[in-house]
Protein backbone atom coordinates (compact mmCIF):
# COMPACT_ATOMS: atom_id res chain seq x y z
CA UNK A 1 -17.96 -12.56 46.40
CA UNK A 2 -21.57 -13.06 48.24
CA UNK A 3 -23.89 -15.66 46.41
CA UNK A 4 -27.36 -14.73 45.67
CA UNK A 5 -30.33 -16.40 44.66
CA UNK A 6 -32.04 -13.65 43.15
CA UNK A 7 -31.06 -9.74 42.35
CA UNK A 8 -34.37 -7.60 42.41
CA UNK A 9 -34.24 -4.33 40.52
CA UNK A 10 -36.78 -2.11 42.08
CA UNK A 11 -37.76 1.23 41.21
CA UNK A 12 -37.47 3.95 43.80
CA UNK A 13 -41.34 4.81 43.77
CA UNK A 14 -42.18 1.20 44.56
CA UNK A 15 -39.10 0.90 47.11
CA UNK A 16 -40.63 4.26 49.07
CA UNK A 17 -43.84 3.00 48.45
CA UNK A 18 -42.82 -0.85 50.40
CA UNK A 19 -40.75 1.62 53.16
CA UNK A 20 -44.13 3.73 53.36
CA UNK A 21 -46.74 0.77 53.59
CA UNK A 22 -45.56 -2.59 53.31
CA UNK A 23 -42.52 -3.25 55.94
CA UNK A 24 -42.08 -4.05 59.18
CA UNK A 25 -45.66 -5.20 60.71
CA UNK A 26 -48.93 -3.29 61.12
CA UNK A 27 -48.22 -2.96 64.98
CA UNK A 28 -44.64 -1.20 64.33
CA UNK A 29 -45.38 0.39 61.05
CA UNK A 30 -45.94 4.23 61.20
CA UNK A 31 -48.60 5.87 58.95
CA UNK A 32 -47.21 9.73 59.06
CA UNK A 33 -48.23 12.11 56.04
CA UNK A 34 -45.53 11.19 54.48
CA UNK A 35 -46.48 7.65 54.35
CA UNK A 36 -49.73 8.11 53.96
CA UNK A 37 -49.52 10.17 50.79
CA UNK A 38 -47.10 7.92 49.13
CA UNK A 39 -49.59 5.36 49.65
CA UNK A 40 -52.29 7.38 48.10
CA UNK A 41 -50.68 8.23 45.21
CA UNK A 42 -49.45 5.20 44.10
CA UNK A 43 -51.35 3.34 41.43
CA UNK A 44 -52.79 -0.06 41.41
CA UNK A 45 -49.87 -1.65 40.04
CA UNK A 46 -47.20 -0.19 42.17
CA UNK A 47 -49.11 -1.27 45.36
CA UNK A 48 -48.69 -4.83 43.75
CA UNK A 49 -45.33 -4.76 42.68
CA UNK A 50 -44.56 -2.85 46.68
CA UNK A 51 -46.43 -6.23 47.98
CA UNK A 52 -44.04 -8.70 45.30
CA UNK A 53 -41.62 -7.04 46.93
CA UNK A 54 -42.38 -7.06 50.78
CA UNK A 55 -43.02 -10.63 49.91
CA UNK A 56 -39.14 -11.69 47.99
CA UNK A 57 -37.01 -9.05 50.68
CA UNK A 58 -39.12 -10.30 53.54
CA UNK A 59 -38.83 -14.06 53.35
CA UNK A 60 -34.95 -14.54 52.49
CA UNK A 61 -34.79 -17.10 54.95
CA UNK A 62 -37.04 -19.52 53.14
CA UNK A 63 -36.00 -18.93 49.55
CA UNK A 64 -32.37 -17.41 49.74
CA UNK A 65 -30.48 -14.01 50.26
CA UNK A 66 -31.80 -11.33 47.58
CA UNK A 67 -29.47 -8.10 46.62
CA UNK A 68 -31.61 -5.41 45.83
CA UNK A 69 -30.79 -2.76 43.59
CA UNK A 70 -32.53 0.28 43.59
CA UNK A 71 -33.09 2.42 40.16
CA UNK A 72 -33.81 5.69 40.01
CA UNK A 73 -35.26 6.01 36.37
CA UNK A 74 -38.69 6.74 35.76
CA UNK A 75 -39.04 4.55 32.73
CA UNK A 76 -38.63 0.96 35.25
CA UNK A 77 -42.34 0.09 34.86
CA UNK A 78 -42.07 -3.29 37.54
CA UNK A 79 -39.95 -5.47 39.82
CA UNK A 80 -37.86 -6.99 37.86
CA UNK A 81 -36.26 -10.15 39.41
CA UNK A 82 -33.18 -12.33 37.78
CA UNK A 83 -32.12 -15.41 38.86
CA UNK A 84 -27.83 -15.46 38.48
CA UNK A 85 -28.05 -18.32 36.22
CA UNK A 86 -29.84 -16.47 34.06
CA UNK A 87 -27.29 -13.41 34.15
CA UNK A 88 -24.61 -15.81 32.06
């Protein structure tokens, strides 16, 4: 069984929305239409829960190995993160 430090359930607009705008680096990311309307459309508090995001996935190797668990229900407002010894 793999050991994680924190599960992050993420709804799929703010997923898309990190894929779209927030990963990778500015030099490698690619701003198509796609990408760009995604980013458009998103509201002020999805770009911050995208950046949370970038932010926990992107640093594992300082803070621990995340599973991520994407949930496609419209009613997830947020990020939601849970630490395992919380799950018990």
């Amino acid at each position: 069984m793999e050991k994680f430090d924190c599960i992050a359930y993420v709804p799929r607009r703010i997923f898309d929305l990190y894929e779209a705008a927030y990963s990778g680096t500015s030099e490698t990311r690619e701003w198509g239409e796609d990408a760009q309307r995604i980013a458009h459309e998103a509201s002020d508090a999805d770009h911050f829960y995208a950046e949370r995001f970038a932010l926990l996935y992107e640093n594992q190797d300082l803070h621990g190995p995340v599973k991520v668990v994407v949930v496609d229900d419209p009613t997830l407002d947020r990020l939601y993160q849970v630490l395992p010894h919380k799950m018990h």
